[in-house]
Protein backbone atom coordinates (compact mmCIF):
# COMPACT_ATOMS: atom_id res chain seq x y z
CA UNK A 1 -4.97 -33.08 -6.19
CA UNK A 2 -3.11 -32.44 -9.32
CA UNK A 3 0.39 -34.35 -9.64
CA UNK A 4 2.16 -31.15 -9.29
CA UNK A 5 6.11 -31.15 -8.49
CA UNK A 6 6.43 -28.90 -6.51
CA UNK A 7 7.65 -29.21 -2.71
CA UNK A 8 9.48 -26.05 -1.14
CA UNK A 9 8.93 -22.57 -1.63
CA UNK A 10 11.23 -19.51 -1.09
CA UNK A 11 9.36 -16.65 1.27
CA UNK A 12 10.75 -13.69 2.92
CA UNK A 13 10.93 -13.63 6.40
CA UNK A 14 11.39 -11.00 8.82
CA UNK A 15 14.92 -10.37 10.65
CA UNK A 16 13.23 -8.81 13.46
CA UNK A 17 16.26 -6.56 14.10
CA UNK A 18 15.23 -3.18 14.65
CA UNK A 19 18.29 -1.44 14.31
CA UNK A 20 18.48 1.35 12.05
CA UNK A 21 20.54 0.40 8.85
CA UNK A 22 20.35 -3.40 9.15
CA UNK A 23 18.42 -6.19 6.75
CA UNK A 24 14.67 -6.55 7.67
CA UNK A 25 14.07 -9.74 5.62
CA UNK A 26 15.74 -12.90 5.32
CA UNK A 27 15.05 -15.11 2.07
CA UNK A 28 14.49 -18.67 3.27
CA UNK A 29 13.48 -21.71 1.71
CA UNK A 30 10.96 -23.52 3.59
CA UNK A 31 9.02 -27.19 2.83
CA UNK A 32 5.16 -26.82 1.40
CA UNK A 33 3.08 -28.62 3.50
CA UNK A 34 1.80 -31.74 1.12
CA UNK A 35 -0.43 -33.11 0.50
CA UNK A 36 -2.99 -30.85 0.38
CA UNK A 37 -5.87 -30.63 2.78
CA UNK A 38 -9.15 -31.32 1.02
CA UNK A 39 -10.59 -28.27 0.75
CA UNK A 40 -6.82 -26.47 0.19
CA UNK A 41 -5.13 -24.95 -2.74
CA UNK A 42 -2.03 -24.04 -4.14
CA UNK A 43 -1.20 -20.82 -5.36
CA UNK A 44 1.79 -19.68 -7.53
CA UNK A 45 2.29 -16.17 -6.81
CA UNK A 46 3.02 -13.47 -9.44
CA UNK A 47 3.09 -10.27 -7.89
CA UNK A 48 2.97 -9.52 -4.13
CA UNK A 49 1.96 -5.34 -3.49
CA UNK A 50 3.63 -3.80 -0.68
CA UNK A 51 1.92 -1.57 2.40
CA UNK A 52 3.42 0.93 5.11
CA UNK A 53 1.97 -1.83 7.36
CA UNK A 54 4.40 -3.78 6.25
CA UNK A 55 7.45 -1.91 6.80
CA UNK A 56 6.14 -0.55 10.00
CA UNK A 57 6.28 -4.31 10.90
CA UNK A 58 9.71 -5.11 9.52
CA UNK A 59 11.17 -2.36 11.72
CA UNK A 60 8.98 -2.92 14.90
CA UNK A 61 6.36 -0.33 14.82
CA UNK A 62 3.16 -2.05 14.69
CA UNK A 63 0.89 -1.70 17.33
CA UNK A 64 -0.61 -5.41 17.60
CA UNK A 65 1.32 -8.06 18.63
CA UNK A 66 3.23 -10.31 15.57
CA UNK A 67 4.25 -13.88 15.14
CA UNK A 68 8.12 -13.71 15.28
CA UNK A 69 9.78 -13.70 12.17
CA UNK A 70 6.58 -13.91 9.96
CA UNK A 71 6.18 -13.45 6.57
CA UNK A 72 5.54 -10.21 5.56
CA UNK A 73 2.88 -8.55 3.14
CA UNK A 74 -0.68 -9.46 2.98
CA UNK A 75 -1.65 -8.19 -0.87
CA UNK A 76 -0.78 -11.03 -3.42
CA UNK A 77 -2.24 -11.98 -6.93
CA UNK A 78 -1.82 -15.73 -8.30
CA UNK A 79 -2.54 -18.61 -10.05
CA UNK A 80 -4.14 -21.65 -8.64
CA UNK A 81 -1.73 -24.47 -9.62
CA UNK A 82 -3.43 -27.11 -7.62
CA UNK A 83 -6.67 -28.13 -5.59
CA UNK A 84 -7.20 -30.42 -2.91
CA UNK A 85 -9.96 -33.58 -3.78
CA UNK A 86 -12.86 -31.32 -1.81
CA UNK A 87 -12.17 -27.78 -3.49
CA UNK A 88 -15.63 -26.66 -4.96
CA UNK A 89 -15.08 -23.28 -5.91
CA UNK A 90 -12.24 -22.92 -7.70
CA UNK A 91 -9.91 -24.38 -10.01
CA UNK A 92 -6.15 -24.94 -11.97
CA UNK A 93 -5.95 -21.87 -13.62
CA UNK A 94 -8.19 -19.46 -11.72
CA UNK A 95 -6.20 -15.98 -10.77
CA UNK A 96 -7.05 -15.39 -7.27
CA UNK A 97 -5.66 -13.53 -3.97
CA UNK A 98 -5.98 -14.58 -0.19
CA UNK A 99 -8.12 -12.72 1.98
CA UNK A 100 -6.24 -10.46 4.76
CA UNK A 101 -8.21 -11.26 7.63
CA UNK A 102 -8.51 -14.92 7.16
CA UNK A 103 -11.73 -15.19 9.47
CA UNK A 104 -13.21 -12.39 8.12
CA UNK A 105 -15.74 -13.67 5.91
CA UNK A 106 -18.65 -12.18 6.15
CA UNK A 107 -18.02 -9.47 8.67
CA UNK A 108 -19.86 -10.70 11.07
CA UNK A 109 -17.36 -12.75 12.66
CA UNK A 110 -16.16 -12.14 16.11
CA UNK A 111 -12.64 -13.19 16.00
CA UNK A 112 -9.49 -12.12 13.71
CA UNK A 113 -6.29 -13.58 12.16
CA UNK A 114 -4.39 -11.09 10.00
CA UNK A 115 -1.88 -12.12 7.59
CA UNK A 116 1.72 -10.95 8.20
CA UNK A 117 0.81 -10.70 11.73
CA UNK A 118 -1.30 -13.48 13.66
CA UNK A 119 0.09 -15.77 10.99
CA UNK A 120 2.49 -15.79 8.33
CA UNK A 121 2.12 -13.36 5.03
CA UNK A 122 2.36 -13.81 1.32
CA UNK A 123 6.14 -12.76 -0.13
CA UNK A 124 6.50 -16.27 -1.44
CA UNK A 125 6.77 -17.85 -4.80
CA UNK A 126 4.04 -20.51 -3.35
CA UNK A 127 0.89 -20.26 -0.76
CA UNK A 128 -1.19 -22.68 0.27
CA UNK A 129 -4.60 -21.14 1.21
CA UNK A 130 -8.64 -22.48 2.17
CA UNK A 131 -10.74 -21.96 -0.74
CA UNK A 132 -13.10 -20.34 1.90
CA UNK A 133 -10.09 -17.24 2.58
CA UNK A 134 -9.31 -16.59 -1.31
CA UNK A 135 -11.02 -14.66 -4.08
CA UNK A 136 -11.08 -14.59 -7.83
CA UNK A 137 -9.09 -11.45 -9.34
CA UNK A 138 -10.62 -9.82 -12.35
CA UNK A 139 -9.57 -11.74 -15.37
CA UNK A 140 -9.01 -7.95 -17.03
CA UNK A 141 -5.93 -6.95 -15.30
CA UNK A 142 -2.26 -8.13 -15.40
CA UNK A 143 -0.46 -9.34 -12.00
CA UNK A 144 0.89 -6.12 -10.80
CA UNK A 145 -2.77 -4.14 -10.70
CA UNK A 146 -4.90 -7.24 -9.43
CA UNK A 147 -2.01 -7.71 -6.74
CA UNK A 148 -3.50 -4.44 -4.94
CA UNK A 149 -6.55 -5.43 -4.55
CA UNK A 150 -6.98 -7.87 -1.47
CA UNK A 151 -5.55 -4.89 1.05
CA UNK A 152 -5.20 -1.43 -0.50
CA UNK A 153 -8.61 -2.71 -2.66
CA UNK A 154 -10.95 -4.12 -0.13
CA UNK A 155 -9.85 -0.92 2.46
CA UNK A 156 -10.07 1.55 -0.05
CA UNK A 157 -14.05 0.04 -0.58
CA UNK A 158 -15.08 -0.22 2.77
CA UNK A 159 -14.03 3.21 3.85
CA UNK A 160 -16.09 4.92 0.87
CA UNK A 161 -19.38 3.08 1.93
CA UNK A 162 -22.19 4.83 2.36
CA UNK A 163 -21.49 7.51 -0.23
CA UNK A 164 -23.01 8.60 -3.12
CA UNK A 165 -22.96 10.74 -6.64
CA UNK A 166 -22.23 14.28 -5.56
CA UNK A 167 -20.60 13.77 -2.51
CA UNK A 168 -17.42 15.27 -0.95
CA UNK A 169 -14.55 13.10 0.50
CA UNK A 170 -11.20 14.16 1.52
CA UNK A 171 -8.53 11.44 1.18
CA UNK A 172 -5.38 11.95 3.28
CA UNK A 173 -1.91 11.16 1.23
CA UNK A 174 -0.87 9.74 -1.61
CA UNK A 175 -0.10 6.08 -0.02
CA UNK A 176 -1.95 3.05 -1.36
CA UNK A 177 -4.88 3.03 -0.14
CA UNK A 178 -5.42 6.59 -0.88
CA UNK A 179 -4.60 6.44 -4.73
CA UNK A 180 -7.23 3.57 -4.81
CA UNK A 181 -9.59 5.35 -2.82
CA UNK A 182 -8.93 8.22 -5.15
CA UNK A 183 -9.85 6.15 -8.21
CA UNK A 184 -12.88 4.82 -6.80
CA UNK A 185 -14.17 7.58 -5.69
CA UNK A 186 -14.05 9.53 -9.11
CA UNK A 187 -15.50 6.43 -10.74
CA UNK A 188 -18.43 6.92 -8.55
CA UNK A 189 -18.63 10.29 -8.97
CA UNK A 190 -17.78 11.59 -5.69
CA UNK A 191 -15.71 15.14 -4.97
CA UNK A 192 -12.62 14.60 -4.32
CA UNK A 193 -9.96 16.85 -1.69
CA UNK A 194 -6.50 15.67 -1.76
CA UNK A 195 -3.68 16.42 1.00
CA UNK A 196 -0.34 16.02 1.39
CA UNK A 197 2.33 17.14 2.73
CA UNK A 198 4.53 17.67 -0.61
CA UNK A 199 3.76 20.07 -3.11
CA UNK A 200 5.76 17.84 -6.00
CA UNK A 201 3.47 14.79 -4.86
CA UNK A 202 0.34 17.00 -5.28
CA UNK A 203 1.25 18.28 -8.77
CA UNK A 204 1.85 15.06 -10.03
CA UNK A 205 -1.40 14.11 -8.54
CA UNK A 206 -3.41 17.43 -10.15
CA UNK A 207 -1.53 16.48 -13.99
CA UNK A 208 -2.35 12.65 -13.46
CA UNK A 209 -6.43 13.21 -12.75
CA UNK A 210 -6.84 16.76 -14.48
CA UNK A 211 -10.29 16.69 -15.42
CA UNK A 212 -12.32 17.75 -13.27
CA UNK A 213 -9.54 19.19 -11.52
CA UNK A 214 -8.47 17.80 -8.40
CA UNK A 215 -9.15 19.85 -5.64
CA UNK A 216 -5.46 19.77 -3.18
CA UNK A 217 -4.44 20.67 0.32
CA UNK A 218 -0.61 20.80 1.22
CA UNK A 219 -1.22 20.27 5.53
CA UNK A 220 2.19 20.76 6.00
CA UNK A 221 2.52 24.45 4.93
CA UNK A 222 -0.85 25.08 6.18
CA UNK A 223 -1.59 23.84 9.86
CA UNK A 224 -4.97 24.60 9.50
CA UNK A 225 -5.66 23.14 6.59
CA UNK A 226 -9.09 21.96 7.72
CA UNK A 227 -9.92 25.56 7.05
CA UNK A 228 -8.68 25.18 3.47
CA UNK A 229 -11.15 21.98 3.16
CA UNK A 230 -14.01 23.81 4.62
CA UNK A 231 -13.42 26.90 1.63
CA UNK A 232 -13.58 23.86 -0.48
CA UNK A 233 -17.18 23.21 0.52
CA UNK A 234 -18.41 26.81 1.58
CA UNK A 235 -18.09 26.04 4.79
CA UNK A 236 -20.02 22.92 5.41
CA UNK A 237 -17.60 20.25 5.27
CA UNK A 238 -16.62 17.02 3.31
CA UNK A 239 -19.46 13.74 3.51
CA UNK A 240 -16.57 12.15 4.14
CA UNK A 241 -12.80 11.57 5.24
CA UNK A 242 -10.51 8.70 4.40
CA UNK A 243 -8.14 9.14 7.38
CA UNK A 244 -4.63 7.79 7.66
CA UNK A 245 -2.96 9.84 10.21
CA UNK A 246 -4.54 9.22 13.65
CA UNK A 247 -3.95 11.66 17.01
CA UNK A 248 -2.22 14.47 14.42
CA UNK A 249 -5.11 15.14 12.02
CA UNK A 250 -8.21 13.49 13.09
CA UNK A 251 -9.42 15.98 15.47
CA UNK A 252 -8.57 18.63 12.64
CA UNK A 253 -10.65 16.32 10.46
CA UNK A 254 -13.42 16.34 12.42
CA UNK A 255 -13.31 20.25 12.17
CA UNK A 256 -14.04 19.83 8.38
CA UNK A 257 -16.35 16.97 8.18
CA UNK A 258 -20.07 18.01 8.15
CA UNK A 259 -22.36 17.53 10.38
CA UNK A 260 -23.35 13.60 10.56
CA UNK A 261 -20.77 13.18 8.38
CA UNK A 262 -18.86 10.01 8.35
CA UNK A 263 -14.56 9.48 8.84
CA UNK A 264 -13.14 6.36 8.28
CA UNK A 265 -10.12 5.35 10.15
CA UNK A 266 -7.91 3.36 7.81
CA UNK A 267 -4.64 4.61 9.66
CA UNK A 268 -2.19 5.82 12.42
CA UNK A 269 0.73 6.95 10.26
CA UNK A 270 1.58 10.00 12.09
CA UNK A 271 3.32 9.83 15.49
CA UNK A 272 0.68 9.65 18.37
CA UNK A 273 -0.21 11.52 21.01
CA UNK A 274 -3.59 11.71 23.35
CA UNK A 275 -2.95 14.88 24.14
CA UNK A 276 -3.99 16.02 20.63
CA UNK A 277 -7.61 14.80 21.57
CA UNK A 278 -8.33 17.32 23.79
CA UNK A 279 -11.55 18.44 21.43
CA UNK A 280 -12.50 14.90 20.32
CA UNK A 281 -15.82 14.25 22.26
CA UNK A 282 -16.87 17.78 21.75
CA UNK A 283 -16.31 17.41 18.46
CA UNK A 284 -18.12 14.19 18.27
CA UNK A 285 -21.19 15.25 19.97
CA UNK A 286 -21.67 18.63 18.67
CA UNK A 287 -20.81 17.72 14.85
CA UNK A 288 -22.43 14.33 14.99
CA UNK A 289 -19.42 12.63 13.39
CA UNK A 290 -19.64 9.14 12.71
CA UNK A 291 -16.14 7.19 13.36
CA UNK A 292 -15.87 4.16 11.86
CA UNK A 293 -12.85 1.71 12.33
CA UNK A 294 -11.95 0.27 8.71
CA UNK A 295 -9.70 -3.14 9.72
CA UNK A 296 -10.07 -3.77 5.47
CA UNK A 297 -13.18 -5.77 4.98
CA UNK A 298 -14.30 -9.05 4.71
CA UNK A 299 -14.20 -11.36 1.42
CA UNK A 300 -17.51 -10.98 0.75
CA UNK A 301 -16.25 -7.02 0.47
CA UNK A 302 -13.45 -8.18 -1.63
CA UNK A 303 -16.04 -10.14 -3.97
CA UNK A 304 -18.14 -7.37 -4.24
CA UNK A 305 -15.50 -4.99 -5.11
CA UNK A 306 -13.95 -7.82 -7.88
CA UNK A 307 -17.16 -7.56 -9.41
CA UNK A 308 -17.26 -3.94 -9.20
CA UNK A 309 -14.15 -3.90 -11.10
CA UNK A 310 -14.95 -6.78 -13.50
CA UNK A 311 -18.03 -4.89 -14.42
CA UNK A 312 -15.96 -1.23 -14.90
CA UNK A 313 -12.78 -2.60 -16.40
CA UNK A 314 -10.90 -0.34 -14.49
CA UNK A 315 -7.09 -0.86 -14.64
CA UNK A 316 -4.81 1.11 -11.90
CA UNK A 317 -1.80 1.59 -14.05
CA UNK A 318 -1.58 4.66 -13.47
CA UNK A 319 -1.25 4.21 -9.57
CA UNK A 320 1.79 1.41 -9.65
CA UNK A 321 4.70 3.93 -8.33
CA UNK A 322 7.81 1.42 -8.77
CA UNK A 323 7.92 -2.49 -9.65
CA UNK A 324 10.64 -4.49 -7.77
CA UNK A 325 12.21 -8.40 -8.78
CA UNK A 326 11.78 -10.74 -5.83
CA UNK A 327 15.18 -10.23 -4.90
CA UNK A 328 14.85 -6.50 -4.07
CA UNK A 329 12.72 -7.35 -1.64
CA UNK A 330 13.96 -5.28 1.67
CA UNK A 331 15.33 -2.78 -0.84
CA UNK A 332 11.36 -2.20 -1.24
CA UNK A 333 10.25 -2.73 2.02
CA UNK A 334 12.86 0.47 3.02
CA UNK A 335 11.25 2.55 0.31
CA UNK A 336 8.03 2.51 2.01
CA UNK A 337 9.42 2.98 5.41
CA UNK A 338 11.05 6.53 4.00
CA UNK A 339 7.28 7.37 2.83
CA UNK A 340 8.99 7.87 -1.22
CA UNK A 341 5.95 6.21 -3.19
CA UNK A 342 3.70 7.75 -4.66
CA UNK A 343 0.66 4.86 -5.04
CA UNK A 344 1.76 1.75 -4.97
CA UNK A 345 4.79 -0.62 -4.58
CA UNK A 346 4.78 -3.85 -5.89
CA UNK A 347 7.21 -6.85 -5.96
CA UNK A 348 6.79 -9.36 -9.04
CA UNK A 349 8.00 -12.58 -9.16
């Protein structure tokens, strides 16, 4: 290990008081744990990109049990500062991000640990990390961009699997994941169906990615907008739907995906209700819907989409909504929770 001075960190940990109105974070400062493990390293961390997840979290919405006042966030980009004596794969000076399910790594693996939730997250100025459960960022973009990637990124690629040129998707939103969903998919030529529920967010979205023109449904002055998508495909329905909503939509979703068509589940941001499943497994059977889970991916998924990237150059500028200093940091978190961004939220340190 390098003779590096550093010792303590500072890290944002959650409050875990729910009540409306009150702080959700807590800046501590906390010992590193030194030295480092042989095949550990040590990260400093320059940008740190927010979720919903992680605001649902703060304020006690999350459906999977937490560790008590974790660390939040789970999307970081840094620079490895030092390496423990056994480290193979990387080195002082690589740009990398942690993995979010630190035992998924190839996808095969039966068990789980998610940051920000079965252990501590990343809003720190310093992680400690495997080599194993961290990736190499592309060397192309600055902090802020590669910061999205590990999360947003990784669940953004898994859900467009199995798609090709030509193709129809509808994305749900204007969240994270959905503007980098939105991105890849017009890199890889797919058709792309936006909704929302807020005309202003749409327009920006149409004057943002105007050629082709992107194709928009508003679903909350049109409840059945799943006719609207259908029109959009004369009547057959998208290949594919990036769903974030859950109970609320994805029955209305199924209405407009074709038959053997594929929806990914990346979310459950609407309120739910089993009741609005009535039609699910009629749905299912008689449109042949495929519905995947998407839990992100694993970090071969993240390496794979790196390289992607690498090979592309693509930047995602023009998806960074608002950049916050470190010490804004429940300011941000709030933002999120009131659904305001359009894209993505990041913190920089």
């Amino acid at each position: 290990m390098a003779n590096v001075q550093i010792t303590s960190r500072q890290a944002y940990r959650r409050t875990d008081d729910y009540t409306p109105g009150t702080p959700k974070l807590k800046l501590v400062t906390e010992d590193i744990k030194l030295p480092l493990a042989p095949t550990s390293v040590l990260i400093k961390v320059h940008a740190v990109s927010l979720n919903y997840r992680d605001a649902n979290i703060s304020n006690g919405g999350n459906p999977w049990p937490v560790i008590p006042h974790g660390i939040i966030c789970n999307d970081a980009a840094g620079e490895v500062i030092a390496v423990g004596q056994g480290v193979q794969t990387l080195a002082v000076g690589d740009r990398v991000g942690p993995i979010i399910d630190t035992e998924n790594i190839t996808g095969r693996e039966s068990t789980r640990s998610w940051l920000a939730a079965d252990e501590d997250g990343v809003l720190a100025d310093y992680l400690v990390f495997d080599e194993r459960k961290v990736c190499k960022l592309p060397t192309h973009l600055d902090w802020v961009e590669a910061s999205i990637i590990p999360c947003a990124g990784v669940t953004a690629w898994t859900a467009l699997k199995n798609t090709s040129i030509g193709q129809s998707v509808l994305i749900q939103g204007t969240g994270g994941v959905s503007m980098f969903a939105l991105k890849l998919a017009r890199a890889a030529g797919l058709k792309v169906i936006l909704s929302s529920s807020s005309d202003d967010k749409l327009k920006d979205m149409k004057e943002r990615f105007s050629s082709p023109p992107l194709l928009t449904v508003n679903y909350a002055k049109n409840p059945a907008w799943h006719e609207e998508v259908l029109k959009y495909t004369n009547g057959a329905g998208v290949d594919l739907v990036i769903e974030v909503g859950g109970t609320q939509s994805l029955v209305k979703s199924m209405k407009c995906t074709r038959r053997g068509g594929i929806i990914s589940q990346v979310g459950y941001l609407s309120k739910q209700n089993v009741n609005e499943l009535e039609e699910f497994l009629p749905l299912l059977i008689d449109r042949r819907v495929i519905l995947r889970g998407i839990n992100a991916g694993s970090k071969h998924d993240m390496d794979d989409l790196c390289a992607a990237l690498s090979a592309t150059l693509m930047r995602f500028d023009d998806i960074i909504d608002l950049v916050y200093s470190f010490d804004k940091a429940d300011e941000a978190v709030e933002f999120i929770w009131q659904g305001k961004q359009v894209g993505k939220l990041v913190i920089r340190l």
